[in-house]
Protein backbone atom coordinates (compact mmCIF):
# COMPACT_ATOMS: atom_id res chain seq x y z
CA UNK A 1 -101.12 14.54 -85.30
CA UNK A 2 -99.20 11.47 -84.30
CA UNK A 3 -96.49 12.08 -87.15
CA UNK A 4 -95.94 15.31 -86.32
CA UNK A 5 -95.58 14.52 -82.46
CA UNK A 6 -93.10 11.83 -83.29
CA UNK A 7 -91.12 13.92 -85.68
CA UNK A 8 -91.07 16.88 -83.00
CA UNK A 9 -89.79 14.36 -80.55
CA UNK A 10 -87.64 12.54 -82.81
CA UNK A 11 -85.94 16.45 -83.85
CA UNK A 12 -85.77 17.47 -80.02
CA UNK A 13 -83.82 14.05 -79.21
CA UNK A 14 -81.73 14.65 -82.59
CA UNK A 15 -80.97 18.22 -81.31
CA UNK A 16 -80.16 17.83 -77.34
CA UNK A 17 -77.64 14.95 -78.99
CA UNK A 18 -75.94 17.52 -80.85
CA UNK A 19 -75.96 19.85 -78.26
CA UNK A 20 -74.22 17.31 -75.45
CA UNK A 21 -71.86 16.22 -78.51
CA UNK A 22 -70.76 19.81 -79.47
CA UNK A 23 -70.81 21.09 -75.87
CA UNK A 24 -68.58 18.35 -74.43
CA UNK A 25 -66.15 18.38 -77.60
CA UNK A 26 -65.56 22.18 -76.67
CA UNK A 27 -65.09 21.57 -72.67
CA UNK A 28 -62.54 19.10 -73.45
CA UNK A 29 -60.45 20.74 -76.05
CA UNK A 30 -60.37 24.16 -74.23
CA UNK A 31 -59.17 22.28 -71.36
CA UNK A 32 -57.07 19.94 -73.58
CA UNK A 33 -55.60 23.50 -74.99
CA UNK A 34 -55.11 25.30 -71.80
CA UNK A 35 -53.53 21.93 -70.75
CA UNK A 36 -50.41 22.00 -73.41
CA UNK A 37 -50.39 25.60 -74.18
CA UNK A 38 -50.45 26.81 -70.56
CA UNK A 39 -50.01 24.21 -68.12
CA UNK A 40 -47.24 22.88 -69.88
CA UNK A 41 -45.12 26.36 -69.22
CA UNK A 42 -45.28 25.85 -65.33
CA UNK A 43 -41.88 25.38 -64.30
CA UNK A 44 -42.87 24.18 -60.65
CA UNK A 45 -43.69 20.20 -60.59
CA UNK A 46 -45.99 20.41 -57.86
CA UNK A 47 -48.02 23.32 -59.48
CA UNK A 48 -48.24 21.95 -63.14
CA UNK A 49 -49.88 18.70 -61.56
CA UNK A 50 -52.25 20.45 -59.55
CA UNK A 51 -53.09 23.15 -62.08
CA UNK A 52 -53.76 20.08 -64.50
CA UNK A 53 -55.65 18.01 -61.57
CA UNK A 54 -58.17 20.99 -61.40
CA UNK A 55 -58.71 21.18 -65.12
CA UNK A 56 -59.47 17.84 -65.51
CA UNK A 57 -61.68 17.71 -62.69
CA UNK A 58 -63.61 20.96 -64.10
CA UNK A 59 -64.25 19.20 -67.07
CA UNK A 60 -65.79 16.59 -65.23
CA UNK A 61 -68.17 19.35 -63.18
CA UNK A 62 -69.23 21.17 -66.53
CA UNK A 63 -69.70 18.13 -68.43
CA UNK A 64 -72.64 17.49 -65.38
CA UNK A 65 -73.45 21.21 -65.78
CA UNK A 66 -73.92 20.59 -69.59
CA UNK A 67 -75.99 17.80 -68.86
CA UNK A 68 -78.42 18.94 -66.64
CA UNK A 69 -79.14 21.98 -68.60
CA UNK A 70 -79.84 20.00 -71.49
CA UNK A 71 -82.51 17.52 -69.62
CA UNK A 72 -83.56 20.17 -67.29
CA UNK A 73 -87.50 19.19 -68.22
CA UNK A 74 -86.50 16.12 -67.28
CA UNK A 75 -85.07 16.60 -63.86
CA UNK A 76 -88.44 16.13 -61.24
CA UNK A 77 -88.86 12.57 -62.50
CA UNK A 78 -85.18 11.63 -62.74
CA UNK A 79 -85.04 13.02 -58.86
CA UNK A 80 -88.09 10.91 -57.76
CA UNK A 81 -86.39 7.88 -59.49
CA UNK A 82 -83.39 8.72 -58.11
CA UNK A 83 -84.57 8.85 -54.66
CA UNK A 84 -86.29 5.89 -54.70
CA UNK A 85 -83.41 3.63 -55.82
CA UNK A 86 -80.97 5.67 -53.95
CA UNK A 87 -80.57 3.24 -50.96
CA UNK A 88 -79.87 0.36 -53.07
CA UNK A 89 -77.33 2.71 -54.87
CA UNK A 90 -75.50 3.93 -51.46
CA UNK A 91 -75.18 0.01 -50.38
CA UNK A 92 -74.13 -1.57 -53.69
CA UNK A 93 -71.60 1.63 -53.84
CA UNK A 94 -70.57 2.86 -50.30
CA UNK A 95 -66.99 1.11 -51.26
CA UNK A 96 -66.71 3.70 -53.94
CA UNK A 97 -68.64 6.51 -51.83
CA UNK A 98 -66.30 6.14 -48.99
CA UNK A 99 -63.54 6.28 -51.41
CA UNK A 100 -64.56 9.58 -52.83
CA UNK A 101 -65.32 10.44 -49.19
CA UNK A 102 -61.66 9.78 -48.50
CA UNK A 103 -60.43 11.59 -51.57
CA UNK A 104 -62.23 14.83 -49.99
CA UNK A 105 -60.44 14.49 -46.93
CA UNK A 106 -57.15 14.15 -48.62
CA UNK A 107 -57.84 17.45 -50.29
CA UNK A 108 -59.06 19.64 -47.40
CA UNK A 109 -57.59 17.67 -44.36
CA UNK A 110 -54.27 17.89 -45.67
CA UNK A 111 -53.44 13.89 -44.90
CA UNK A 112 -51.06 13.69 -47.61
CA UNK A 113 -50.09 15.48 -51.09
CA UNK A 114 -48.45 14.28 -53.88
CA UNK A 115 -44.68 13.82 -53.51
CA UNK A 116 -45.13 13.12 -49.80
CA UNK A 117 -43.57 10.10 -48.03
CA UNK A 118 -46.25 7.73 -46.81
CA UNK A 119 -47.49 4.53 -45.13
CA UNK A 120 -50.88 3.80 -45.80
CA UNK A 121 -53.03 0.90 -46.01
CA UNK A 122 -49.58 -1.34 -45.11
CA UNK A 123 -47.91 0.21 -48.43
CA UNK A 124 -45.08 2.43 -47.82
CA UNK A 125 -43.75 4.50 -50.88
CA UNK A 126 -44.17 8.12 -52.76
CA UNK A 127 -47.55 9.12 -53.55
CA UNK A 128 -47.78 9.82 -57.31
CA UNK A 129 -51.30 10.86 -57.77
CA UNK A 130 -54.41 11.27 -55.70
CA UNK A 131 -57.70 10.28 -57.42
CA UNK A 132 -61.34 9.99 -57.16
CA UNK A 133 -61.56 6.67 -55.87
CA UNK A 134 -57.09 5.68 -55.38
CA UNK A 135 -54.20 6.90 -54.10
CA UNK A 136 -50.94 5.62 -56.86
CA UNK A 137 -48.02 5.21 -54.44
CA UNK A 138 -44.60 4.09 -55.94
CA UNK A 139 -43.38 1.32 -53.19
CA UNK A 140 -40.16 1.30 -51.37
CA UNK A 141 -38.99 -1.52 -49.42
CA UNK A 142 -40.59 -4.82 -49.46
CA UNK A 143 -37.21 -7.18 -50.76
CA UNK A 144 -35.18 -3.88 -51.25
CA UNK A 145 -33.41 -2.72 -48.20
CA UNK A 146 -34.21 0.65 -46.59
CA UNK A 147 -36.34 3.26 -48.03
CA UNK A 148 -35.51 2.62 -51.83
CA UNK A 149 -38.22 2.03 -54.86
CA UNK A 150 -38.43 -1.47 -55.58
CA UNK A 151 -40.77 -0.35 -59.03
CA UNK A 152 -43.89 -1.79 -58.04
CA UNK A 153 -46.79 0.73 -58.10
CA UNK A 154 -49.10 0.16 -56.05
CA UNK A 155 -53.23 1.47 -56.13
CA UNK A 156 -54.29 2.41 -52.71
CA UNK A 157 -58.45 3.12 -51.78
CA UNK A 158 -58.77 6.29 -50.42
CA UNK A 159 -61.22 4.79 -48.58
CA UNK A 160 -58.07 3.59 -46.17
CA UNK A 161 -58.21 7.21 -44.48
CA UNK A 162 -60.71 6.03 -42.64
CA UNK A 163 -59.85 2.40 -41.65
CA UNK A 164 -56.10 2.57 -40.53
CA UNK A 165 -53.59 5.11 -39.71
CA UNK A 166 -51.60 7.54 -42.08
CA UNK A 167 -48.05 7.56 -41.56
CA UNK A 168 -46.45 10.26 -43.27
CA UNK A 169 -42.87 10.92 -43.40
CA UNK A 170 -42.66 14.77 -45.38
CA UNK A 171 -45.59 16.31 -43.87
CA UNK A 172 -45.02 19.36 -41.65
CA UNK A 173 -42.11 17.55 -40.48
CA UNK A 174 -39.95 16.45 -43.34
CA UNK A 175 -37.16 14.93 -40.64
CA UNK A 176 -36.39 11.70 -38.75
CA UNK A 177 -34.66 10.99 -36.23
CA UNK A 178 -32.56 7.64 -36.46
CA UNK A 179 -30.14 6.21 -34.97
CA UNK A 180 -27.17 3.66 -35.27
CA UNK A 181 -25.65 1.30 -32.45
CA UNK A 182 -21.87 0.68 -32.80
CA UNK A 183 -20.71 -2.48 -30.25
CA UNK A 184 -17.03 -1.27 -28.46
CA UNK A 185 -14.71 -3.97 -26.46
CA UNK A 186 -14.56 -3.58 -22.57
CA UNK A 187 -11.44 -1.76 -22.08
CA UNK A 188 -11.66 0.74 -24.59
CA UNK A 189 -11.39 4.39 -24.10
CA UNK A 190 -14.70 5.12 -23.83
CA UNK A 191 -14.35 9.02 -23.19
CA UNK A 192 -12.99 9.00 -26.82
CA UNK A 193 -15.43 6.71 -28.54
CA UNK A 194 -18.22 8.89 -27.42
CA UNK A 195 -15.89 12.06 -28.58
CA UNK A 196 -15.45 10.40 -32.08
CA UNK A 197 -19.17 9.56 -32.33
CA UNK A 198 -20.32 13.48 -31.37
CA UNK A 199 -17.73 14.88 -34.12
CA UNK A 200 -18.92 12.58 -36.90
CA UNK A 201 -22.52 12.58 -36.06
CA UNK A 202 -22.03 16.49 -36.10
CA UNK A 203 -19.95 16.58 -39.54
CA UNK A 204 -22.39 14.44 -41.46
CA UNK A 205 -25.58 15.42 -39.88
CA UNK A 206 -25.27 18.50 -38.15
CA UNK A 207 -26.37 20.66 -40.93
CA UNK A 208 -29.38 19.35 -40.43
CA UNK A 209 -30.05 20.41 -36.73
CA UNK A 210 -30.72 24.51 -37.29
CA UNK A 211 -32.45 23.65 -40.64
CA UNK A 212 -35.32 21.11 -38.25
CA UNK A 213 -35.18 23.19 -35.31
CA UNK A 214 -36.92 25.83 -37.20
CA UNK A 215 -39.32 23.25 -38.14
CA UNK A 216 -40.15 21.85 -35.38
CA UNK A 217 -40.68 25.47 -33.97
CA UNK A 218 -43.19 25.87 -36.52
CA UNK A 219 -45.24 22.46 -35.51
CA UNK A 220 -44.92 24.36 -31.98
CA UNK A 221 -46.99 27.07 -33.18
CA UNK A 222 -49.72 24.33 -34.91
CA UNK A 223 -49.73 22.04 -32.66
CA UNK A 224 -48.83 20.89 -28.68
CA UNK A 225 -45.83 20.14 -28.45
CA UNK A 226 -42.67 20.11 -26.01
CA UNK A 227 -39.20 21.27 -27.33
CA UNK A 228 -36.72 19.01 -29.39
CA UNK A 229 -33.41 18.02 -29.37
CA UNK A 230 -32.57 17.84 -33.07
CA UNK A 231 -28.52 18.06 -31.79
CA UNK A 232 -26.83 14.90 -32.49
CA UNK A 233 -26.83 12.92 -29.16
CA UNK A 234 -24.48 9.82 -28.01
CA UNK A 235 -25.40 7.19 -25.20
CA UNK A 236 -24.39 4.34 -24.03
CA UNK A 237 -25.67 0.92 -22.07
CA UNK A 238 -23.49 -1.79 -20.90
CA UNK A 239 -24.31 -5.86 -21.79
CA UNK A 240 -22.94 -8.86 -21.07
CA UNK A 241 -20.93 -8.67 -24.09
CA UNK A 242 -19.74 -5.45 -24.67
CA UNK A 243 -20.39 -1.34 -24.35
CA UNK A 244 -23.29 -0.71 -26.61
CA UNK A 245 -23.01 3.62 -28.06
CA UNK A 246 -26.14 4.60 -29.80
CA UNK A 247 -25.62 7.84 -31.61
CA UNK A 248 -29.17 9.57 -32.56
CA UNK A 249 -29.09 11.81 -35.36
CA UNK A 250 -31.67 14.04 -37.72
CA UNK A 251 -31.85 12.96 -41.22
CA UNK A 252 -33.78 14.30 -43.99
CA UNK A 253 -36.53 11.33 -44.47
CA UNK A 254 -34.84 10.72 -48.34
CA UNK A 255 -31.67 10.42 -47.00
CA UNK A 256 -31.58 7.81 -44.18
CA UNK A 257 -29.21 5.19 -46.23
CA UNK A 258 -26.92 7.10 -47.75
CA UNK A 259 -26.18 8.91 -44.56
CA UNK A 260 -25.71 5.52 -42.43
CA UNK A 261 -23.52 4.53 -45.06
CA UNK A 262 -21.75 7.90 -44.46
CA UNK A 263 -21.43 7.60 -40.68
CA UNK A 264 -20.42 4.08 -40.88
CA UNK A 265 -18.03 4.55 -43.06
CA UNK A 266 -16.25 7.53 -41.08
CA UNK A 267 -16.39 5.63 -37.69
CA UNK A 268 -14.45 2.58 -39.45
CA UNK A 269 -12.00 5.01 -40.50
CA UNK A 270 -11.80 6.86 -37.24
CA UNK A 271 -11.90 3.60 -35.43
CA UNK A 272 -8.65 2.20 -37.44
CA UNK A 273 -6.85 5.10 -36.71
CA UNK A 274 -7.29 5.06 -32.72
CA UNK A 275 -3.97 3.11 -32.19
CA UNK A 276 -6.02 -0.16 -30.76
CA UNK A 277 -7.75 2.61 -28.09
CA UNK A 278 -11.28 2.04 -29.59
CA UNK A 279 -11.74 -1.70 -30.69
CA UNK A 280 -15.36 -3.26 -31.69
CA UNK A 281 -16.63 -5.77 -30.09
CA UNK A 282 -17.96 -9.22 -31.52
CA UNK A 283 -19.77 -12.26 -29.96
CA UNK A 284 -17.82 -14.59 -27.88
CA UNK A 285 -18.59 -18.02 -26.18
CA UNK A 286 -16.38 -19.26 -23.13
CA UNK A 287 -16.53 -22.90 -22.49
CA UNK A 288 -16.47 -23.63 -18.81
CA UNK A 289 -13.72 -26.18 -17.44
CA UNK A 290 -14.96 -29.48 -16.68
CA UNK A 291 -13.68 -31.48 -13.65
CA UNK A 292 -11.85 -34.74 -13.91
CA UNK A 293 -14.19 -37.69 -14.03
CA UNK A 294 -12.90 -40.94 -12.46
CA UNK A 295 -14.90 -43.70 -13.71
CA UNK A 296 -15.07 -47.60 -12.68
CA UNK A 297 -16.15 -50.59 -14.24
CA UNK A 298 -16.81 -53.34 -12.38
CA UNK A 299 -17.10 -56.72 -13.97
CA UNK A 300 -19.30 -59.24 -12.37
C-alpha cells in the first residue's frame, strides 16, 4: 500500500512538472512569436514598446495563472502559510512593494511615459523604460552643459513617486518658457535694442507661440488655470552698470540650446550692424582720486 502511494505521488509530482514545463514553454513562445512576427511590424515607437510591455507582462500573469491551476489542491494551506508570514514579508519587502506601488501609479496616474522629459529622484534625463520595481532614465546634464545626454543611464525606484516631486518637462505641456539677458551700454538707443530683440525673438521663436497657445488652452480645459502669454516678450531693469533686456521666449523643451545659440547669434549680428547705436556693456571699475598727502618727519 505504501509503494503504490509513493509511486502515485511520485507520478502526480512527475506529471504537474511536465505540465508547468510544457505550459510555460508555450506562454513564452506565443508571446515570443507574436513579439517578432507582429510587434515587430508597428511602425509607431511608442506603440511597439507598449504593445511589447503588455505581452511581456501577460506572460508574467498567465505564468501565475498556470501555476495556481496546477497546485490548486494545494492552495488553503499555502494561504494560511502565507498569511501567517505575510507581515514579516511586507516589512523585509515594502522597498520593493512601494516600488511596484509606484510603478502602478506611473501607469494609471499618468506621472510620466516613456520618451517624456523628467526630473525625478534628483536625476534629470529621458525615461527609457518603466518597470516593475525602476524607472531607466538616460541622464542629461551633470558635467555636460544644458539639456544634452552625457551617456550615463541611470536606474531610478519607482518608489520615488512617492518621496519627492516629479518634474516633467513633455507632459501636457511639452513647452518652456526661457529666457536670455543681453547687458547694453548707457547711452544706447534703447527704443531700438528692444525693437531688435522683439523681431529676433519673433523670427526664431515665434512659430512656436500659436503652436503652445493651443496647448495651453487645452491644460485650461484640465486644469485651473489663468491665460498665457506664449508671445515673445522684452523687458528691461536698470543697474549700476548697465541696461539689463531680458527677452522671454517659448521653446520646445528639446530645443532650449540650439535656439539660444540661434538668438545669440542673430543679436551679435544685429548688434554689429547698428552703426555703434546699440553697444554691450561689460564690467568696469573706477578708481577714485586720492588727495595729496603732505607728510613730515621729524628727527629727534
Amino acid at each position: 500500500m505504501e509503494e503504490l502511494f509513493t509511486k502515485y505521488f511520485n507520478d502526480l509530482i512527475i506529471r504537474r512538472l511536465v505540465v508547468i514545463v510544457i505550459g510555460i514553454s508555450a506562454i513564452w513562445f506565443l508571446l515570443s512569436l507574436l513579439q517578432k512576427r507582429l510587434f515587430s511590424k508597428i511602425r509607431d515607437i511608442d506603440g511597439r514598446y507598449k504593445a511589447k510591455k503588455i505581452s511581456t507582462f501577460s506572460g508574467y500573469v498567465f505564468t501565475i495563472l498556470l501555476l495556481l491551476f496546477v497546485y490548486s489542491d494545494k492552495l488553503g494551506g499555502f494561504g494560511i502559510a502565507l498569511g501567517v508570514a505575510g507581515a514579516g514579508i511586507a516589512f523585509a519587502l515594502q522597498e520593493v512593494i512601494a516600488s511596484f506601488a509606484g510603478w502602478l501609479a506611473i501607469l494609471f496616474g499618468g506621472f510620466y511615459k516613456t520618451g517624456d522629459r523628467v526630473q525625478l529622484g534628483g536625476i534629470k534625463g529621458d525615461v527609457m523604460d518603466i518597470g516593475l520595481l525602476r524607472t531607466t532614465i538616460m541622464e542629461t546634464g551633470q558635467w555636460v552643459d544644458g539639456d544634452l545626454y552625457n551617456g550615463r543611464i541611470v536606474l531610478v525606484a519607482n518608489s520615488f513617486v512617492f518621496k519627492e516631486p516629479v518634474f516633467n518637462y513633455s507632459g501636457d505641456f511639452p513647452f518652456l518658457w526661457d529666457e536670455i539677458k543681453i547687458p547694453i551700454k548707457f547711452g544706447s538707443d534703447y527704443g531700438k535694442t528692444t525693437e531688435m530683440l522683439m523681431d529676433i525673438g519673433k523670427e526664431v521663436a515665434g512659430e512656436l507661440t500659436s503652436q503652445s497657445l493651443e496647448q495651453w488652452h487645452q491644460l485650461q480645459y484640465k486644469y485651473r488655470l489663468e491665460n498665457a502669454q506664449t508671445e515673445a516678450m522684452v523687458s528691461l531693469v536698470v543697474n549700476d552698470n548697465w541696461v539689463e533686456f531680458s527677452l522671454r521666449y517659448v521653446v520646445e523643451y528639446k530645443m532650449r540650446r540650439m535656439t539660444k545659440t540661434e538668438l545669440f547669434t542673430r543679436i551679435l549680428k544685429a548688434v554689429e550692424d547698428s552703426a555703434g547705436t546699440i553697444a554691450f556693456a561689460s564690467a568696469t571699475i573706477q578708481m577714485a582720486d586720492t588727495q595729496e598727502l603732505n607728510v613730515r618727519i621729524k628727527k629727534d
